[in-house]
Protein backbone atom coordinates (compact mmCIF):
# COMPACT_ATOMS: atom_id res chain seq x y z
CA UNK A 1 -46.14 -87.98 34.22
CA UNK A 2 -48.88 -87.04 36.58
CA UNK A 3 -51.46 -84.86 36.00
CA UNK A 4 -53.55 -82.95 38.40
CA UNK A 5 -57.54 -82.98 37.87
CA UNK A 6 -58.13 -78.64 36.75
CA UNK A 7 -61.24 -79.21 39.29
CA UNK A 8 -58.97 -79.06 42.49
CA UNK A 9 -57.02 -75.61 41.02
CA UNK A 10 -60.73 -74.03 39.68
CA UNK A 11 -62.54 -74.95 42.97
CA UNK A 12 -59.83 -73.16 45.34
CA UNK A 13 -59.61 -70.34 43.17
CA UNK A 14 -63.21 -69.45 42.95
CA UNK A 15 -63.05 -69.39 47.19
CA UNK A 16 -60.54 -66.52 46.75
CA UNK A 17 -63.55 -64.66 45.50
CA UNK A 18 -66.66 -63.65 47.62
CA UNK A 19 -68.78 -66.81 47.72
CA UNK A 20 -72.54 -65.92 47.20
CA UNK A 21 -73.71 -67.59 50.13
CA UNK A 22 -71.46 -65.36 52.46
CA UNK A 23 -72.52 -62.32 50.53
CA UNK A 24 -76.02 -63.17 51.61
CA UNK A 25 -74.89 -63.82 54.99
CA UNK A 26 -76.86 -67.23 55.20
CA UNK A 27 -75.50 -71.34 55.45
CA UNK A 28 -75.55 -73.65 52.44
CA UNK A 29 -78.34 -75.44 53.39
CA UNK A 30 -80.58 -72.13 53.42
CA UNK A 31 -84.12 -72.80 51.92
CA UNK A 32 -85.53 -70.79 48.88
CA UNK A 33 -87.57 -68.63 51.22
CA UNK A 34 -84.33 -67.77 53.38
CA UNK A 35 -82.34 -66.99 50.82
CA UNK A 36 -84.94 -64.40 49.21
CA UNK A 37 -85.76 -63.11 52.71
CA UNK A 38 -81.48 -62.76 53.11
CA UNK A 39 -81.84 -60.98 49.37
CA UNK A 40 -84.53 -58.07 50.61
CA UNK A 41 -83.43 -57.30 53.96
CA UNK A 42 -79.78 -56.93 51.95
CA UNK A 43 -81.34 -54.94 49.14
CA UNK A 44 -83.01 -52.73 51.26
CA UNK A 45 -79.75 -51.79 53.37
CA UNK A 46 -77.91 -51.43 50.21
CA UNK A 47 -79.84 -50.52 47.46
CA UNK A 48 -78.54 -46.97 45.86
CA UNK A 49 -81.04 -44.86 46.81
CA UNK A 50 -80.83 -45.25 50.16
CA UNK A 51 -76.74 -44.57 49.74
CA UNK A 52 -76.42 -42.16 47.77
CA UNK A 53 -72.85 -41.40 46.27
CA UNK A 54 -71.15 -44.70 48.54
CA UNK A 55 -69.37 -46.85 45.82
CA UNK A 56 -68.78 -49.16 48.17
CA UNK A 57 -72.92 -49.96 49.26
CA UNK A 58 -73.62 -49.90 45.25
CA UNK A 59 -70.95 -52.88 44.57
CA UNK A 60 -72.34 -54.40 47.45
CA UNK A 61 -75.15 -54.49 46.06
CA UNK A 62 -74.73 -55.71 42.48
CA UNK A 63 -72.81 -58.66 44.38
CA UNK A 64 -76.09 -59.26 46.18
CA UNK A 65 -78.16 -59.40 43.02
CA UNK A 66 -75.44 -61.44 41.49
CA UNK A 67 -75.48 -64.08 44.16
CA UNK A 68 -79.22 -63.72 44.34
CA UNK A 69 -79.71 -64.57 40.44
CA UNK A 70 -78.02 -67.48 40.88
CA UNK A 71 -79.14 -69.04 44.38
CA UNK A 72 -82.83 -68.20 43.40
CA UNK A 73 -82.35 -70.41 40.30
CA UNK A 74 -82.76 -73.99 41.46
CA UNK A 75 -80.57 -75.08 38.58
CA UNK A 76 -78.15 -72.37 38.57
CA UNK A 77 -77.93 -73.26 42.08
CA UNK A 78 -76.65 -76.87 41.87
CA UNK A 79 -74.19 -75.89 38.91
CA UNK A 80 -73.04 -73.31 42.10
CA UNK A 81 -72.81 -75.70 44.45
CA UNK A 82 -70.61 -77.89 42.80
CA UNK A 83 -68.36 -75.92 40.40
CA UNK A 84 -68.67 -72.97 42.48
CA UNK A 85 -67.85 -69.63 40.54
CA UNK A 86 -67.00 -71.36 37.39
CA UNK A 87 -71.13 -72.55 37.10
CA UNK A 88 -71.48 -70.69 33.78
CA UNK A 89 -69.09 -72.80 32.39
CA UNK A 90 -70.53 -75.87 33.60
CA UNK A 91 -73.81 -74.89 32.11
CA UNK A 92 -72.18 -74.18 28.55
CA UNK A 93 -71.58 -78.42 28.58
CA UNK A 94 -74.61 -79.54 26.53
CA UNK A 95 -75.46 -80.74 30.23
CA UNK A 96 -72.32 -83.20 30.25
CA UNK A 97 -71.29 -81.71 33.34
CA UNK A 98 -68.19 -79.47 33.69
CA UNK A 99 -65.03 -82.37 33.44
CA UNK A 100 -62.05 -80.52 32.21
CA UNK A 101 -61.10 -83.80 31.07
CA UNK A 102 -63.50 -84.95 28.99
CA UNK A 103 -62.28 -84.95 24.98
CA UNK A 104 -64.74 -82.74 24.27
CA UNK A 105 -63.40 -80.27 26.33
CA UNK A 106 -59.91 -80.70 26.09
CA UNK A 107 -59.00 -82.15 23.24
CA UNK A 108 -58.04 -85.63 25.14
CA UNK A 109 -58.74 -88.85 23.75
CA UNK A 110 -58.04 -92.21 25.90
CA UNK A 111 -59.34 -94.62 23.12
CA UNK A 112 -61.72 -96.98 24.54
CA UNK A 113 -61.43 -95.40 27.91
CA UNK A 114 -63.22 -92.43 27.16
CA UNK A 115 -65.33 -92.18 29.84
CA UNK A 116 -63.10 -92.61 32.80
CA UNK A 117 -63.05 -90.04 35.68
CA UNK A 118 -59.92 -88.67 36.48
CA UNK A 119 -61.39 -86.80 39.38
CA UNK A 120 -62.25 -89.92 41.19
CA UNK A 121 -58.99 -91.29 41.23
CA UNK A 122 -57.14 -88.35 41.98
CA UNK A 123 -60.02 -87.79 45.09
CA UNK A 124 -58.66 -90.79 46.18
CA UNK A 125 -54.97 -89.57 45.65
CA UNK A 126 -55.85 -86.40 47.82
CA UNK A 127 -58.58 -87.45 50.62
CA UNK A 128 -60.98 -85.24 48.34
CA UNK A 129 -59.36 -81.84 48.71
CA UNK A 130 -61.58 -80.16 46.69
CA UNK A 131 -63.78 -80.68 49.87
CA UNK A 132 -61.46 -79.84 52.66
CA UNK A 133 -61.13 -76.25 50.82
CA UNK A 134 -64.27 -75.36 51.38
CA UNK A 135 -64.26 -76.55 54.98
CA UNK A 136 -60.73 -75.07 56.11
CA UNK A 137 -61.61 -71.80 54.55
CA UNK A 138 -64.92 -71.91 56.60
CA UNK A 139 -63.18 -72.90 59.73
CA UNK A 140 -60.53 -70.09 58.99
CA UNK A 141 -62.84 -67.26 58.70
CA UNK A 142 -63.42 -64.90 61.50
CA UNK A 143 -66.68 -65.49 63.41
CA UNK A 144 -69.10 -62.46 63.18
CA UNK A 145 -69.75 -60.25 66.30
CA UNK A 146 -72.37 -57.96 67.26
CA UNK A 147 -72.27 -54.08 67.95
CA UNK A 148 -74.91 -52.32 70.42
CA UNK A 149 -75.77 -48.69 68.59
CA UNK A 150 -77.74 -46.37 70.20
CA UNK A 151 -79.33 -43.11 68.08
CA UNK A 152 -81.86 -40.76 69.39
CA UNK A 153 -85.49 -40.77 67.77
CA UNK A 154 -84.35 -37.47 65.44
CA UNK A 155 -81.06 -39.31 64.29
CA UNK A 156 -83.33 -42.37 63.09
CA UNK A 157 -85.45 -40.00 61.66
CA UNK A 158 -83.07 -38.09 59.24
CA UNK A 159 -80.16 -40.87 59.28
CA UNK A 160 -76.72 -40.40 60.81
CA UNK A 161 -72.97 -41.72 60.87
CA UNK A 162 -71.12 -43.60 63.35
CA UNK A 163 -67.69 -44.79 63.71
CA UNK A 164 -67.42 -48.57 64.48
CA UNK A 165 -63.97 -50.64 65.77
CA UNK A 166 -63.05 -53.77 65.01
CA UNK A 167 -63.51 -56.54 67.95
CA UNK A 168 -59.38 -55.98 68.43
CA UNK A 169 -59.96 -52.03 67.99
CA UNK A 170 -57.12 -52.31 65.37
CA UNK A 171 -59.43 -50.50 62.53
CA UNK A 172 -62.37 -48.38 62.77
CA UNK A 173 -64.63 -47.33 59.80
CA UNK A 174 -67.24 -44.40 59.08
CA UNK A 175 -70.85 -46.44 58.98
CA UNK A 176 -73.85 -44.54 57.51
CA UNK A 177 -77.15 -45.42 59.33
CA UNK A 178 -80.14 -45.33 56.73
CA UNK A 179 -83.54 -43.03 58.18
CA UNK A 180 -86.05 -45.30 59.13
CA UNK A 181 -84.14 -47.63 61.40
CA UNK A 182 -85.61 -49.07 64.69
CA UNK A 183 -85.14 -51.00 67.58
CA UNK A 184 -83.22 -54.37 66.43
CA UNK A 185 -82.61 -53.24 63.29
CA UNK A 186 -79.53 -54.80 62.16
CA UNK A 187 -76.62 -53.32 59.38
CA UNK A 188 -74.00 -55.64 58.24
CA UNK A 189 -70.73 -54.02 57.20
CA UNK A 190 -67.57 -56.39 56.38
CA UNK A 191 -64.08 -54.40 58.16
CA UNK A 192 -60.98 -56.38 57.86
CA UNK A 193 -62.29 -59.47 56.80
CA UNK A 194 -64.45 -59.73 60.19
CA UNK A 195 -68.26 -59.38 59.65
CA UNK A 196 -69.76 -57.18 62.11
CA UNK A 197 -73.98 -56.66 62.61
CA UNK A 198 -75.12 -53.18 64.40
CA UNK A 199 -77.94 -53.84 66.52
CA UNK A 200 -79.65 -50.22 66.33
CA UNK A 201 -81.18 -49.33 69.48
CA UNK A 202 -83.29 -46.29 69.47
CA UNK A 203 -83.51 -43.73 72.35
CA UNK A 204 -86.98 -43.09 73.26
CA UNK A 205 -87.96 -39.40 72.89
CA UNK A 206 -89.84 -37.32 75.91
CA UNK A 207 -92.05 -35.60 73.52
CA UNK A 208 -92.78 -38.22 70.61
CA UNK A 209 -94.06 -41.50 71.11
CA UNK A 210 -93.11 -44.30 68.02
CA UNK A 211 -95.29 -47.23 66.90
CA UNK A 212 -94.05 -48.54 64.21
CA UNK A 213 -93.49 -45.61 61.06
CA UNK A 214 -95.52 -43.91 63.07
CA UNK A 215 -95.34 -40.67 65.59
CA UNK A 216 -98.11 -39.37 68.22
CA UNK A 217 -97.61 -36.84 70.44
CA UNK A 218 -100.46 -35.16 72.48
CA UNK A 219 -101.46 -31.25 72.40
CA UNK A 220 -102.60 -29.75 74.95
CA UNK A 221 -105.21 -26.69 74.14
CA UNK A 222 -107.52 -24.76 76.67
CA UNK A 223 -111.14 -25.66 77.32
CA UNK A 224 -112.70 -23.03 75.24
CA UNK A 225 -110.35 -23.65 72.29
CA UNK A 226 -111.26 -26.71 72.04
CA UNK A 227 -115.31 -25.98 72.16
CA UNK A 228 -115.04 -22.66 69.47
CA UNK A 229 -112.57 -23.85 67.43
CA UNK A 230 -108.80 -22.97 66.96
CA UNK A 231 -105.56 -23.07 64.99
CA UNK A 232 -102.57 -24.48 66.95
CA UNK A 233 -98.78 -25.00 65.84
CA UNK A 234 -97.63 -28.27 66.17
CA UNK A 235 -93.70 -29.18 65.72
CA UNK A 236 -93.37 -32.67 63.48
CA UNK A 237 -90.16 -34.03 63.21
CA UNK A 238 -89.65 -32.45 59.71
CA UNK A 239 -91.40 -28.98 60.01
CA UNK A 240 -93.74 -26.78 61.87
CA UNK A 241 -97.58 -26.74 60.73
CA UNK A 242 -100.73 -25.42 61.37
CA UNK A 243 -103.22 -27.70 62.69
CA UNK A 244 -106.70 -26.70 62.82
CA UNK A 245 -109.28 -27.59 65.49
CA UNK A 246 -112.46 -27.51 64.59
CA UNK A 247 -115.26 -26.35 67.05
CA UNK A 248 -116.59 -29.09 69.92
CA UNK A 249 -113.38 -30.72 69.72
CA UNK A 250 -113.36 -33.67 72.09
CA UNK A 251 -110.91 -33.96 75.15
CA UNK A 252 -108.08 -37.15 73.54
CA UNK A 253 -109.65 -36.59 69.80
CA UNK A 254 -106.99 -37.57 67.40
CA UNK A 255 -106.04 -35.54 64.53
CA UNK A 256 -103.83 -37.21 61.44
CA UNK A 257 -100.90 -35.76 59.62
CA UNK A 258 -100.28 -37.66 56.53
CA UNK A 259 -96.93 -38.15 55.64
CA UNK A 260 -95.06 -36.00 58.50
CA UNK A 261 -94.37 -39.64 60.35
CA UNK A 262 -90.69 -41.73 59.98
CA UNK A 263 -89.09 -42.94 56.97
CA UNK A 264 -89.76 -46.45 55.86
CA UNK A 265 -86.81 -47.89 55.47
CA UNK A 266 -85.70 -48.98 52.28
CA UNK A 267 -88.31 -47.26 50.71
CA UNK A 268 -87.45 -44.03 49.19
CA UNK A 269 -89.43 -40.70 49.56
CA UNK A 270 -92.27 -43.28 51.86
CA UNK A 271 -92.99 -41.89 55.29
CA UNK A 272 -95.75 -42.80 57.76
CA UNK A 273 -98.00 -40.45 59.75
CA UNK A 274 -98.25 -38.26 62.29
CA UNK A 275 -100.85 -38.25 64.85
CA UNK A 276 -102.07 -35.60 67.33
CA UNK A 277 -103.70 -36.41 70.09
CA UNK A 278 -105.91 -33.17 71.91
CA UNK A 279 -105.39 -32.88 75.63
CA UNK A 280 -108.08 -30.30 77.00
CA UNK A 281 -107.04 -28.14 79.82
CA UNK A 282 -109.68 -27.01 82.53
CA UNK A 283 -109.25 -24.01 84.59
CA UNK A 284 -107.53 -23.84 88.07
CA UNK A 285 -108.39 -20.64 89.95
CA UNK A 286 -111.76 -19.39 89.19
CA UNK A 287 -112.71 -15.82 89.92
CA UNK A 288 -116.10 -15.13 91.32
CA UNK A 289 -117.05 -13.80 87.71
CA UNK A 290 -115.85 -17.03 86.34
CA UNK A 291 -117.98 -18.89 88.78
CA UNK A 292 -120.87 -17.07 87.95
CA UNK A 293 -120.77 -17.44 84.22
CA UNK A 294 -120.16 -21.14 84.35
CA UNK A 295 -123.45 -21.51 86.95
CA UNK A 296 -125.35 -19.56 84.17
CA UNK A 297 -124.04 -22.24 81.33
CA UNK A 298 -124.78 -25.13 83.30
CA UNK A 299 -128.30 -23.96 84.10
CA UNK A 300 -129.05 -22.83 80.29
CA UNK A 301 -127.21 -26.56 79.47
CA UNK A 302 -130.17 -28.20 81.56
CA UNK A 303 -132.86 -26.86 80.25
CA UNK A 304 -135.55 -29.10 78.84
CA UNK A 305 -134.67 -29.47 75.09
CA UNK A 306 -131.06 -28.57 75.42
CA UNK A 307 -129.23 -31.82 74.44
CA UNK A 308 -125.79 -32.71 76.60
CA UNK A 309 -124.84 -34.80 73.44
């Protein structure tokens, strides 16, 4: 009677589950600082707050913690990489190792051959299968592929939807895009069994200029406002306020609106500013009486002990 080493049957079942290094989106060979830069770009996209009410983003992202906990952990991570999801059972051993086999385990007892290796010989039986799963299913899988997106500045500012195809244009899902994404921003979504990255592009806006999480836009006031003193509206992307000028006001002085600037992504209720730039306007078209009073300032300006400063 032959038997069949477990090992073969437990590795190729725990590929029919989402393997923790695809979940992250990164290779086997990833470093410790890839895998936790993988983990909070991931965690960021998914986390709940940022999707609120989508089931599907919060078991995304308890599968991303999951496979975090255990990649993270150099020890975890071996007992990973060679039992695959069946780890926690190879760290229940006493540190024997996970052998399905062994007497301890199963209740098998070979007399003075206690310690042989079943899996050996049966790798030799089978060319190492256990291997070639991992390898076929890896060849098997679809190749990701890229998606251009293009929102305007106000869509990236409150978050929108868009529909995206498949490659084949077979299947098309709803994707929410978070507030605070930019240019080369990237969300991963899986559709089909095909993962697919949307590069976000963001349409630049004539009136608001982005650096960053933050927004400038200039104001343009007359002259005299700007030496007496005013209050101006100004339109954020949010809401209208009141901005007051104070008197001598210079011509490209910048005024800052804390908090009225774009969402940071991935962080909840976290915005950056607003700034508001002052563009004095002189007059065009002077009357004579105009004329005249402006002689009279500049000659009362250059009197002795009348400072230009």
């Amino acid at each position: 009677m032959i038997i069949i080493d477990n090992r073969y049957k437990l590795k190729y079942i725990c590929h029919m589950e989402k393997e923790f290094y695809e979940i992250l989106g990164i290779p086997r060979s990833s470093s410790e600082k890839e895998i936790k830069q993988a983990y909070r770009r991931l965690a960021r996209q998914y986390h709940p707050d940022v999707n609120k009410n989508d089931k599907s983003a919060e078991e995304k992202f308890k599968q991303i913690n999951e496979a975090y906990e255990v990649l993270s952990d150099q020890n975890k991570r071996k007992l990973y990489d060679s039992y695959g999801h069946n780890w926690k059972q190879a760290e229940g051993m006493n540190g024997d190792g996970f052998n399905p086999f062994a007497h301890n385990n199963m209740g098998f007892n070979f007399g003075g051959f206690q310690n042989i290796n079943l899996g050996n010989m049966f790798d030799g039986f089978f060319g190492n299968r256990s291997q070639n799963y991992q390898s076929s299913y890896n060849q098997t899988k679809p190749k990701p592929s890229e998606v251009s997106v293009d929102v305007s500045l106000l869509e990236a500012f409150t978050g929108c939807q868009r529909i995206v195809k498949t490659p084949s244009n077979t299947k098309s899902v709803e994707v929410k895009i978070p507030p605070g994404v930019d240019n080369g921003s990237k969300i991963h979504i899986n559709l089909s069994g095909t993962d697919i990255y949307l590069n976000i592009k963001v349409t630049p806006h004539h009136q608001y200029l982005r650096k960053g999480n933050n927004i400038y836009i200039d104001l343009a006031v007359p002259y005299y406002d700007a030496i007496i003193g005013t209050e101006k509206e100004v339109t954020t992307l949010s809401k209208k306020v009141m901005l007051k000028i104070p008197p001598e006001s210079q011509n490209d002085q910048i005024f800052k609106l804390q908090g009225l600037g774009m969402p940071i992504l991935g962080e909840q209720e976290k915005n950056g500013d607003f700034f508001v730039q002052l563009k004095s306007i002189l007059p065009t078209g002077l009357s004579d009486k105009e004329k005249e009073i402006f002689t009279s300032l500049k000659s009362l300006r250059e009197k002795p002990g009348v400072t230009n400063e």
